[in-house]
PDB file of N, CA and C in Angstrom:
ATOM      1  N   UNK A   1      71.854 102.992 101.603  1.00  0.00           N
ATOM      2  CA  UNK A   1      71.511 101.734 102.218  1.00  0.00           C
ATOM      3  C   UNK A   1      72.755 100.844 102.173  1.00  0.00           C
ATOM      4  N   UNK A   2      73.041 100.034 103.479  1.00  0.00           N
ATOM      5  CA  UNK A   2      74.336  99.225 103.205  1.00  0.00           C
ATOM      6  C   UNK A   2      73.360  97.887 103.511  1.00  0.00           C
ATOM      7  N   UNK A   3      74.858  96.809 103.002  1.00  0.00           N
ATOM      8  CA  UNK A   3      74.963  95.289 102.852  1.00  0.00           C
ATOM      9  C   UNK A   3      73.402  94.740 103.227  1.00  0.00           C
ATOM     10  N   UNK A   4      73.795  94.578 105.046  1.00  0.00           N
ATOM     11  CA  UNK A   4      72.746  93.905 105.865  1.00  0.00           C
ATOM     12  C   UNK A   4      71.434  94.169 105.344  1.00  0.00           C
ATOM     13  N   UNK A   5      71.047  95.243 104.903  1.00  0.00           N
ATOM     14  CA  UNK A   5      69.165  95.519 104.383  1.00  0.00           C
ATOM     15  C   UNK A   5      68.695  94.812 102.919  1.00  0.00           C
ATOM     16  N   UNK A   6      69.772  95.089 101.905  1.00  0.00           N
ATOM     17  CA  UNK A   6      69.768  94.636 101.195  1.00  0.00           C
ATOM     18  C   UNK A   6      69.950  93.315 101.051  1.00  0.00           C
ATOM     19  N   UNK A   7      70.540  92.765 101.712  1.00  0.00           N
ATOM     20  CA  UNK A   7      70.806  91.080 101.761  1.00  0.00           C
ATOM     21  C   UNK A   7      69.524  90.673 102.221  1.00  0.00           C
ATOM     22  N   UNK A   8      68.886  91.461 103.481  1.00  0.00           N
ATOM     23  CA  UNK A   8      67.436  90.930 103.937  1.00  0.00           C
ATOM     24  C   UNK A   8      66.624  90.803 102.899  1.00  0.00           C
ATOM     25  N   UNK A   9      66.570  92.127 101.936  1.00  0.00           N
ATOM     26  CA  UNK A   9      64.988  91.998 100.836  1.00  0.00           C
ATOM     27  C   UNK A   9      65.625  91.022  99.939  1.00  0.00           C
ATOM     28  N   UNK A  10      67.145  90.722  99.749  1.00  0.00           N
ATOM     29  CA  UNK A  10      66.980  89.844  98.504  1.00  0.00           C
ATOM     30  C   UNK A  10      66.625  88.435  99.308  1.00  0.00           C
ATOM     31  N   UNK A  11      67.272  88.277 100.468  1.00  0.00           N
ATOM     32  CA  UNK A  11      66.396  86.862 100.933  1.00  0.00           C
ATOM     33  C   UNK A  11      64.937  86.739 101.136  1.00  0.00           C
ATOM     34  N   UNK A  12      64.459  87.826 101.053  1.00  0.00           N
ATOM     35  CA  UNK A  12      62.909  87.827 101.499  1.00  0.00           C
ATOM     36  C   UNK A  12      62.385  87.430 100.109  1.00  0.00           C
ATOM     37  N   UNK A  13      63.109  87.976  99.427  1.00  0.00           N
ATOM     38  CA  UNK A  13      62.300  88.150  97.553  1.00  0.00           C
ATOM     39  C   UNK A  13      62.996  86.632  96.797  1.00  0.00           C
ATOM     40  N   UNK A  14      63.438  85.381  97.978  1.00  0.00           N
ATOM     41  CA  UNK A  14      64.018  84.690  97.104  1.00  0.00           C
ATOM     42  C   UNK A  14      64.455  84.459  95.913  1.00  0.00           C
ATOM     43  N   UNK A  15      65.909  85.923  95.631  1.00  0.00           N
ATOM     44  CA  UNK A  15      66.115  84.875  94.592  1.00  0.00           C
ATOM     45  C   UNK A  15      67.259  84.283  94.747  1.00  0.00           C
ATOM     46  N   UNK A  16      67.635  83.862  93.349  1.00  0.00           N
ATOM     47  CA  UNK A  16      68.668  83.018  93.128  1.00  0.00           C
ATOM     48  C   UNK A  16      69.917  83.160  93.382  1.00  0.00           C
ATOM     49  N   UNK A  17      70.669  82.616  93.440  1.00  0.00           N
ATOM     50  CA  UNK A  17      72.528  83.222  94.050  1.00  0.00           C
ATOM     51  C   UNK A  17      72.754  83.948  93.163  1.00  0.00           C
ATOM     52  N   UNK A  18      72.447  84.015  91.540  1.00  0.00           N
ATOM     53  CA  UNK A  18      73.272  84.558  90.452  1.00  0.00           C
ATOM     54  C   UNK A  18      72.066  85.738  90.442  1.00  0.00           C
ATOM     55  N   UNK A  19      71.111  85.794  90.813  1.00  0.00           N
ATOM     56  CA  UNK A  19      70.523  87.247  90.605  1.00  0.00           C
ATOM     57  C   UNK A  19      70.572  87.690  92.285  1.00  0.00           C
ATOM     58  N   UNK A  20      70.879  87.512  92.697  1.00  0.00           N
ATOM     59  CA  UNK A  20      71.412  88.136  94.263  1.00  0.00           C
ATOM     60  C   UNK A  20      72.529  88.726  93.913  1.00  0.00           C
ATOM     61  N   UNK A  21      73.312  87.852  93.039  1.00  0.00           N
ATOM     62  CA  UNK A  21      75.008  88.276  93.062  1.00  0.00           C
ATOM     63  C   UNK A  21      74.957  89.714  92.138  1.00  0.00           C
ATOM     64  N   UNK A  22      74.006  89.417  91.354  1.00  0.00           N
ATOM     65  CA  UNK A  22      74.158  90.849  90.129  1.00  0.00           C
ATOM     66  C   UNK A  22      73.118  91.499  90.375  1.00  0.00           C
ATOM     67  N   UNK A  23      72.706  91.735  91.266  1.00  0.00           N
ATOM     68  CA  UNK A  23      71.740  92.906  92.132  1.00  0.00           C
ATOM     69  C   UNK A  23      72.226  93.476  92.654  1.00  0.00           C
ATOM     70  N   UNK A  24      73.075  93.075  93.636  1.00  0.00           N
ATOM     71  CA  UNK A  24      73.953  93.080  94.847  1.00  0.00           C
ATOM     72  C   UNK A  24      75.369  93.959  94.014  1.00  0.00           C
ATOM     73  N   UNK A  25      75.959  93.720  93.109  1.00  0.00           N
ATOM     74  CA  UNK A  25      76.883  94.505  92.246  1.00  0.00           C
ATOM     75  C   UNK A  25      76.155  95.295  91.675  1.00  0.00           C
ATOM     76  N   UNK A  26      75.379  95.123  91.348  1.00  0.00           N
ATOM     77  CA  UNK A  26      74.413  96.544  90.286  1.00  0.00           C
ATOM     78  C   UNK A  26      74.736  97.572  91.205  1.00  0.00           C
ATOM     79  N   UNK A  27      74.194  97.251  92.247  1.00  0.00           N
ATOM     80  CA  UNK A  27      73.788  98.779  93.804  1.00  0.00           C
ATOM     81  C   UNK A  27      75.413  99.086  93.786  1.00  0.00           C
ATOM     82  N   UNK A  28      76.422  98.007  94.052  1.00  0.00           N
ATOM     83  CA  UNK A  28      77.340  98.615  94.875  1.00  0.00           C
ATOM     84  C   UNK A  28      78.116  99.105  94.219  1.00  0.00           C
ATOM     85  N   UNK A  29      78.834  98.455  92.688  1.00  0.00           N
ATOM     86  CA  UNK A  29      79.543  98.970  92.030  1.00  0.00           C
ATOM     87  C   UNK A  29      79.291 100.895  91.954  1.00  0.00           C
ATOM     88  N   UNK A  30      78.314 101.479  91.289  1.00  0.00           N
ATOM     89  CA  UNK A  30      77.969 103.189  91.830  1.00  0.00           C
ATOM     90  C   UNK A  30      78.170 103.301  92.723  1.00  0.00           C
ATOM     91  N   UNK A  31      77.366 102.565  93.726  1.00  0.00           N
ATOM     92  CA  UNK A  31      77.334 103.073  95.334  1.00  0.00           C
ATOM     93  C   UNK A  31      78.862 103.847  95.321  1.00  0.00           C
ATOM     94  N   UNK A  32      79.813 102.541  95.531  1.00  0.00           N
ATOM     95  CA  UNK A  32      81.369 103.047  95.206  1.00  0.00           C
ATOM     96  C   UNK A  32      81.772 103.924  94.807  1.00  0.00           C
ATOM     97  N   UNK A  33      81.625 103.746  93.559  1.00  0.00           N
ATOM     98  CA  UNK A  33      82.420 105.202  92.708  1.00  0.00           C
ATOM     99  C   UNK A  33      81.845 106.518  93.065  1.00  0.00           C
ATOM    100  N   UNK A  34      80.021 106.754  93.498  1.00  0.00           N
ATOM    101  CA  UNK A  34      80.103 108.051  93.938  1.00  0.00           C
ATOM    102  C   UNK A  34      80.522 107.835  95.148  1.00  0.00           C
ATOM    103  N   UNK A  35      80.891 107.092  96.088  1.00  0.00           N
ATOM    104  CA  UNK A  35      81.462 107.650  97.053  1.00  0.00           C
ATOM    105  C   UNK A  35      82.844 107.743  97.356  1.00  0.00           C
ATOM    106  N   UNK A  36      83.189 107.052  96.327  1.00  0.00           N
ATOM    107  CA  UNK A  36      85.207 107.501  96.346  1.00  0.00           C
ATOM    108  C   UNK A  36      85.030 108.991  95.382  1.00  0.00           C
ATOM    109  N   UNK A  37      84.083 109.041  94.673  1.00  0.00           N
ATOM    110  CA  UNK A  37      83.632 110.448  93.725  1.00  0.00           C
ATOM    111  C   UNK A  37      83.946 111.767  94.975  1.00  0.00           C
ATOM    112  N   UNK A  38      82.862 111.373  96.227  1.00  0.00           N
ATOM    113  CA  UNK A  38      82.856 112.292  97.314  1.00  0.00           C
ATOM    114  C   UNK A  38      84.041 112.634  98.660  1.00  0.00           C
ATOM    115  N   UNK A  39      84.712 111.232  98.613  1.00  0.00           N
ATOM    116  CA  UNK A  39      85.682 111.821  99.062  1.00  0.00           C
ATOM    117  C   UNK A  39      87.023 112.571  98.334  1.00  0.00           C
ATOM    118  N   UNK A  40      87.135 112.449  97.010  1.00  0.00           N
ATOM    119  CA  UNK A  40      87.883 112.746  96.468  1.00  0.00           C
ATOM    120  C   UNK A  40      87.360 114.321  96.278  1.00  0.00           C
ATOM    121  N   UNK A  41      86.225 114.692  96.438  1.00  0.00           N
ATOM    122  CA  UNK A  41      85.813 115.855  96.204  1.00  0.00           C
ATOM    123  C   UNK A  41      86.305 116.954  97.277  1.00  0.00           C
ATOM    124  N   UNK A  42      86.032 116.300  98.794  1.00  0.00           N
ATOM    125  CA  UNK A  42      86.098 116.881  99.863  1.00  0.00           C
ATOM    126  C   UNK A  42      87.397 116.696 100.326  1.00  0.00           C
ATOM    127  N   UNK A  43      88.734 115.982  99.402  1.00  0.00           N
ATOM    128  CA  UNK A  43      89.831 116.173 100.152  1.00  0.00           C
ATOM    129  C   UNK A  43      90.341 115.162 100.844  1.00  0.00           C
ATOM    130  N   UNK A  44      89.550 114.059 100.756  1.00  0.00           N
ATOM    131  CA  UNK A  44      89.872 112.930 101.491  1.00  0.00           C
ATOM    132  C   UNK A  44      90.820 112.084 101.188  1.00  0.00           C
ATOM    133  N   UNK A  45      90.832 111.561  99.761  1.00  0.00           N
ATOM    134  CA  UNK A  45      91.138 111.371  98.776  1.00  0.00           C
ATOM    135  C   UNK A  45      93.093 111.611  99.080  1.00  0.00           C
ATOM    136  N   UNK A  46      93.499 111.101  99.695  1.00  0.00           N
ATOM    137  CA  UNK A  46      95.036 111.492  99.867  1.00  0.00           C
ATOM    138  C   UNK A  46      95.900 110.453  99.548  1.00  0.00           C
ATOM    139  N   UNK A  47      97.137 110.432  99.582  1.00  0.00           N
ATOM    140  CA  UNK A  47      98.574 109.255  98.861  1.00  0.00           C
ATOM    141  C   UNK A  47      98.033 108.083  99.487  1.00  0.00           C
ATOM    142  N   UNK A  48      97.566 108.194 101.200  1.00  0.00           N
ATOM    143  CA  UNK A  48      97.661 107.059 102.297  1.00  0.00           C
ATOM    144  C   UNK A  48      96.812 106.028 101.362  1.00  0.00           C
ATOM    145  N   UNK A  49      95.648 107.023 100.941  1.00  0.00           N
ATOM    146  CA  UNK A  49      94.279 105.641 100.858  1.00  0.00           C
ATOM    147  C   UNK A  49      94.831 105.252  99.585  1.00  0.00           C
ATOM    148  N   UNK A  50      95.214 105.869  98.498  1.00  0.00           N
ATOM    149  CA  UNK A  50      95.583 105.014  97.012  1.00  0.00           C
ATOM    150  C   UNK A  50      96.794 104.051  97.597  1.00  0.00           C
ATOM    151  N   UNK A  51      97.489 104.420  98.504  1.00  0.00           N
ATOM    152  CA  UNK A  51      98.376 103.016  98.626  1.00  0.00           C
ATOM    153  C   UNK A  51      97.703 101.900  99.252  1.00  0.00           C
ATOM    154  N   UNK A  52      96.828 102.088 100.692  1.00  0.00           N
ATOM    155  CA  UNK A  52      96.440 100.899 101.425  1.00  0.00           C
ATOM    156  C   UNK A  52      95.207 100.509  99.938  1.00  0.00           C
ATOM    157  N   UNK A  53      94.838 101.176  98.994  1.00  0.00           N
ATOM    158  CA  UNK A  53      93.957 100.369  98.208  1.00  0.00           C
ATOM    159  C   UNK A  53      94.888  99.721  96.959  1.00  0.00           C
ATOM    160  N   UNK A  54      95.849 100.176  96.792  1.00  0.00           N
ATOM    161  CA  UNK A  54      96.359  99.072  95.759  1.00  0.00           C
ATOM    162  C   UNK A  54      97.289  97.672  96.643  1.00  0.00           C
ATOM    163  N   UNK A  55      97.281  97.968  98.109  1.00  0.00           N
ATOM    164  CA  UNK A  55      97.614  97.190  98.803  1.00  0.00           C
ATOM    165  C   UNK A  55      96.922  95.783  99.015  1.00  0.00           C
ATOM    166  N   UNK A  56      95.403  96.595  99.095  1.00  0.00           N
ATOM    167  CA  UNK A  56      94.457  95.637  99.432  1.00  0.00           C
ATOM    168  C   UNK A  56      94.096  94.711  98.146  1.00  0.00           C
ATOM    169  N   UNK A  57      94.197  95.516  96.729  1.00  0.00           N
ATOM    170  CA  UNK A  57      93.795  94.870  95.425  1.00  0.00           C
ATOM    171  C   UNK A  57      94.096  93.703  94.960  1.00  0.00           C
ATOM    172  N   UNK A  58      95.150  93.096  95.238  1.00  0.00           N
ATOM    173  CA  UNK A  58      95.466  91.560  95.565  1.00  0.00           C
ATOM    174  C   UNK A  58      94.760  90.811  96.082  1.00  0.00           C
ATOM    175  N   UNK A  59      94.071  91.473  97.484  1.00  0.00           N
ATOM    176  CA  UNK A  59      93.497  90.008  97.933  1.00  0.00           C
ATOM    177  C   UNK A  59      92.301  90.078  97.679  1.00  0.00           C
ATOM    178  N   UNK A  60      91.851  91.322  97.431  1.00  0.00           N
ATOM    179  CA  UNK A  60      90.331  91.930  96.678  1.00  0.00           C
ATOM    180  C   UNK A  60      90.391  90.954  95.565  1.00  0.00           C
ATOM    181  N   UNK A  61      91.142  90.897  94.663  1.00  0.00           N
ATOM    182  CA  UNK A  61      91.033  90.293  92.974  1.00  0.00           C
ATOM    183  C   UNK A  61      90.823  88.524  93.997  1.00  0.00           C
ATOM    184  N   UNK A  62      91.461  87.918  94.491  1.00  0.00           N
ATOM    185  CA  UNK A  62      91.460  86.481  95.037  1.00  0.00           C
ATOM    186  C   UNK A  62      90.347  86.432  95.527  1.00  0.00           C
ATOM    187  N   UNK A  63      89.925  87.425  96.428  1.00  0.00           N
ATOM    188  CA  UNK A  63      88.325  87.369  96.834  1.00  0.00           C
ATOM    189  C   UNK A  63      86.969  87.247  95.779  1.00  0.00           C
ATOM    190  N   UNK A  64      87.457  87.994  95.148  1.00  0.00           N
ATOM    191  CA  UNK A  64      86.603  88.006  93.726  1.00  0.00           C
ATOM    192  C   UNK A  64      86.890  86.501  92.902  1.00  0.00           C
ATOM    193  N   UNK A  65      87.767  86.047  92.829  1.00  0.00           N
ATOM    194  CA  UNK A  65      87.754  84.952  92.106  1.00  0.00           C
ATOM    195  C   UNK A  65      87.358  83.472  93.115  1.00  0.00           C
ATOM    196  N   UNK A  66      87.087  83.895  94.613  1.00  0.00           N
ATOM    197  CA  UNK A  66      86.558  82.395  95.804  1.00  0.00           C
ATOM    198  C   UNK A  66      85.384  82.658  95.399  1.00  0.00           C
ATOM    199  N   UNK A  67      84.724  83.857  95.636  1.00  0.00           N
ATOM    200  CA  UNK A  67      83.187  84.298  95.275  1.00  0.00           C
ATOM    201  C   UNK A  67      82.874  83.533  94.347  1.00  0.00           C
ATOM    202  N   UNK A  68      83.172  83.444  93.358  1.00  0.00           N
ATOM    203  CA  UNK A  68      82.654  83.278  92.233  1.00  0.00           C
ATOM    204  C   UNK A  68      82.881  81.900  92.221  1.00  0.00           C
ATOM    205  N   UNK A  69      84.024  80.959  93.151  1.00  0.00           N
ATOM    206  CA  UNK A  69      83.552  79.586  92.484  1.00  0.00           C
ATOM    207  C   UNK A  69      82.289  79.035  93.100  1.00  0.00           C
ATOM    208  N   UNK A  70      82.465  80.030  94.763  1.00  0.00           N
ATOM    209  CA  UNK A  70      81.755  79.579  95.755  1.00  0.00           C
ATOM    210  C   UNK A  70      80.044  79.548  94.785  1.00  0.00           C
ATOM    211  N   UNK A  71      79.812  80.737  94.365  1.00  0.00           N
ATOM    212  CA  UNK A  71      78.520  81.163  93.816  1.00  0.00           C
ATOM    213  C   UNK A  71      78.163  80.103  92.738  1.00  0.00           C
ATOM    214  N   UNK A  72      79.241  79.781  91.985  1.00  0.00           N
ATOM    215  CA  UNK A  72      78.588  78.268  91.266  1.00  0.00           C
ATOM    216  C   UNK A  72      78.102  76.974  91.794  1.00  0.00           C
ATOM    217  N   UNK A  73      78.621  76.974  92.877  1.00  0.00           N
ATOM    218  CA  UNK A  73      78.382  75.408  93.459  1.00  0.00           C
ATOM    219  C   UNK A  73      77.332  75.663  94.664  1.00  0.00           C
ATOM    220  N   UNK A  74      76.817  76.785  95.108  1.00  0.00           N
ATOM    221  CA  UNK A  74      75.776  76.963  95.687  1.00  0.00           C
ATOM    222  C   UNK A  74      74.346  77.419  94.802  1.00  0.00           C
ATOM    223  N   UNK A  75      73.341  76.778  95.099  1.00  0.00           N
ATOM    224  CA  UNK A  75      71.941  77.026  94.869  1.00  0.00           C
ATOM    225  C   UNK A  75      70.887  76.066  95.381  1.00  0.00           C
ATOM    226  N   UNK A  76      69.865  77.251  95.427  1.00  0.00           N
ATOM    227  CA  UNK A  76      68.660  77.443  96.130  1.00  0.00           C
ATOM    228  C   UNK A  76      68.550  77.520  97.680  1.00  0.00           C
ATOM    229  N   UNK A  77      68.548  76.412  98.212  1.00  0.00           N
ATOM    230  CA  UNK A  77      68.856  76.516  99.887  1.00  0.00           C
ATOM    231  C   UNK A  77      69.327  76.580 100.552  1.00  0.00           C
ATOM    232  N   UNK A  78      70.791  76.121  99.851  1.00  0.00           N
ATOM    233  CA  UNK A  78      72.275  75.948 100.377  1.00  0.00           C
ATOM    234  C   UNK A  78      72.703  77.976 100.604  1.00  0.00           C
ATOM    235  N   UNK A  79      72.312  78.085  99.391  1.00  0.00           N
ATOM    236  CA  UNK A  79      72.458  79.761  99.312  1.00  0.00           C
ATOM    237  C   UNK A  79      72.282  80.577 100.064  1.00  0.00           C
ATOM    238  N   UNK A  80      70.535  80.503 100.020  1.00  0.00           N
ATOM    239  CA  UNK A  80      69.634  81.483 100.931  1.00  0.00           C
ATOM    240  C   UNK A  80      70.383  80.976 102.737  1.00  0.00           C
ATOM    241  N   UNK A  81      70.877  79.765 103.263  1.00  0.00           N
ATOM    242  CA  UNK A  81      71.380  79.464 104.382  1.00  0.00           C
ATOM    243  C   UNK A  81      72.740  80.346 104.758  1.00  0.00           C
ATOM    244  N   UNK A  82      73.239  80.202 103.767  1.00  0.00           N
ATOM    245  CA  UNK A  82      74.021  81.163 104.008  1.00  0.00           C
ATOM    246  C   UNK A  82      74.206  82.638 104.235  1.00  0.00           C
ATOM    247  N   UNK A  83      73.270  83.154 103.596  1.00  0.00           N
ATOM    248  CA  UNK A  83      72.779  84.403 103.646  1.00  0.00           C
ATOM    249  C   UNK A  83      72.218  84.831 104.690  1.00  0.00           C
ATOM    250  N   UNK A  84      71.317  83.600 105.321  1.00  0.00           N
ATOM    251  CA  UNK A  84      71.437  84.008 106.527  1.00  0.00           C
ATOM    252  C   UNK A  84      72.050  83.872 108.303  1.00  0.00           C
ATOM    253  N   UNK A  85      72.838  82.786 107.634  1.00  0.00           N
ATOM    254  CA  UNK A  85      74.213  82.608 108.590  1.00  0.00           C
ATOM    255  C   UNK A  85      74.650  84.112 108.978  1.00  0.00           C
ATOM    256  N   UNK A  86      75.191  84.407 107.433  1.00  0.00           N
ATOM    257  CA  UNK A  86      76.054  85.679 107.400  1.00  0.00           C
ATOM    258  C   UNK A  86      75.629  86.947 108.239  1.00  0.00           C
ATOM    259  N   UNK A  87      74.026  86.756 107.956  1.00  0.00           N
ATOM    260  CA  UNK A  87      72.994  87.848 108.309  1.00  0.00           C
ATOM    261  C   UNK A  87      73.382  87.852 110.054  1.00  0.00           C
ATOM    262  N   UNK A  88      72.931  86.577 110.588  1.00  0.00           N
ATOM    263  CA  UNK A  88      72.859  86.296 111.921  1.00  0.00           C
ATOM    264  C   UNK A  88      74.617  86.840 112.613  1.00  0.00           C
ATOM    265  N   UNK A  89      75.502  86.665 111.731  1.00  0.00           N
ATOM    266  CA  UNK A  89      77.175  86.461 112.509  1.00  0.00           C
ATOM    267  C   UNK A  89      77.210  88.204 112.552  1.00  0.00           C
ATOM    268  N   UNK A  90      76.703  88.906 111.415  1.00  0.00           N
ATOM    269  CA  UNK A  90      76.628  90.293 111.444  1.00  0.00           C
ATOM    270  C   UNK A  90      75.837  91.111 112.449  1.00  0.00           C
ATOM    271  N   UNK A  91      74.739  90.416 113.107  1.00  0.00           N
ATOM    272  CA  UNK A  91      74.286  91.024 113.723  1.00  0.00           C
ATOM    273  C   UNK A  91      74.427  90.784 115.286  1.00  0.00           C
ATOM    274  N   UNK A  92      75.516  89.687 115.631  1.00  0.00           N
ATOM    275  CA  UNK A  92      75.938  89.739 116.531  1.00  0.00           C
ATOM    276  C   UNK A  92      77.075  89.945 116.886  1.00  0.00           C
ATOM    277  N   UNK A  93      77.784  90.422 115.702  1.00  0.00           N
ATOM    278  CA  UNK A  93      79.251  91.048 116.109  1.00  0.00           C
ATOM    279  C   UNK A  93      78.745  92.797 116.657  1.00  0.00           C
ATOM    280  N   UNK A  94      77.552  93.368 115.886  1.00  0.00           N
ATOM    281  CA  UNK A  94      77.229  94.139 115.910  1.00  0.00           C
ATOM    282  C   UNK A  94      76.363  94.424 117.788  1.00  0.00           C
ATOM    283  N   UNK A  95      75.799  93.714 118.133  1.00  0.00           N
ATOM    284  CA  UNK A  95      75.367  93.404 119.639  1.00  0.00           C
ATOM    285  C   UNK A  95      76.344  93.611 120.149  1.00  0.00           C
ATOM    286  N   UNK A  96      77.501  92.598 119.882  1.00  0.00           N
ATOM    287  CA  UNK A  96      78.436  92.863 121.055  1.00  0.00           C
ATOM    288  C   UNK A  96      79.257  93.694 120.614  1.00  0.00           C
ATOM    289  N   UNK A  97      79.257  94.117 119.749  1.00  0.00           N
ATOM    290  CA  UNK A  97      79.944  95.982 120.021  1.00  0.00           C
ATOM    291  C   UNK A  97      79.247  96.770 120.681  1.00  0.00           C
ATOM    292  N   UNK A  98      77.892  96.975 120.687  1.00  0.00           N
ATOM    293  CA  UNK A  98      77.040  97.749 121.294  1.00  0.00           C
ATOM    294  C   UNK A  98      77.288  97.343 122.795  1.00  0.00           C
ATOM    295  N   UNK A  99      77.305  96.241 123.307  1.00  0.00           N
ATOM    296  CA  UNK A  99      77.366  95.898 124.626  1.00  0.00           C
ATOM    297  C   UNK A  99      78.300  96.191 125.353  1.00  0.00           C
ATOM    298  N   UNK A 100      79.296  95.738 124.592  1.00  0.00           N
ATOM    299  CA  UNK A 100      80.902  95.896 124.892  1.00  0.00           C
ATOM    300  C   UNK A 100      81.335  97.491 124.954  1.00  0.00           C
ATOM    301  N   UNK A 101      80.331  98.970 124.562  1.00  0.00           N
ATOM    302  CA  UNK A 101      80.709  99.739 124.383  1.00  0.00           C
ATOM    303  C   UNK A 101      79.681 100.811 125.255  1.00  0.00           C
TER     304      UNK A 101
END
């Protein structure tokens, strides 16, 4: 299961930003590792991707540290609005790929 479904049941199941946020890492953190587990199994796993990922780990770590101020200074409605901003911008980038294609 990716992002978009999961973001739906946790907005449906209102909760809170800080148990959204560590729900939401519970799933993905594994999710991850078995699946860098599987490509590393099948060969995928080559020099290119360990460089573009320690490339990316910089702005990954900065991302991780906006998240987190962002996630303090949002709660209850302000939150769930966003969630489904995000929901709505995702599913129309996703339309107009389909359209566009």
């Amino acid at each position: 299961m990716n992002g978009p479904p999961l973001a739906i049941y946790g907005a449906m199941r209102r909760w809170s930003a800080q148990h959204f946020r560590a729900t939401l890492q519970g799933y993905f953190l594994p999710a991850s590792i078995i699946g860098m587990a599987g490509y590393w199994l099948a060969g995928l796993w080559v020099p290119a991707v360990t460089r573009y990922y320690l490339m990316a780990l910089p702005l990954t770590l900065a991302a991780i540290l906006l998240g987190r101020t962002i996630n303090r200074r949002l709660h209850g409605y302000a939150f769930l609005k966003y969630v489904h901003v995000g929901l709505v911008l995702i599913g129309a980038v996703l339309l107009f790929q389909a359209i566009r294609s």
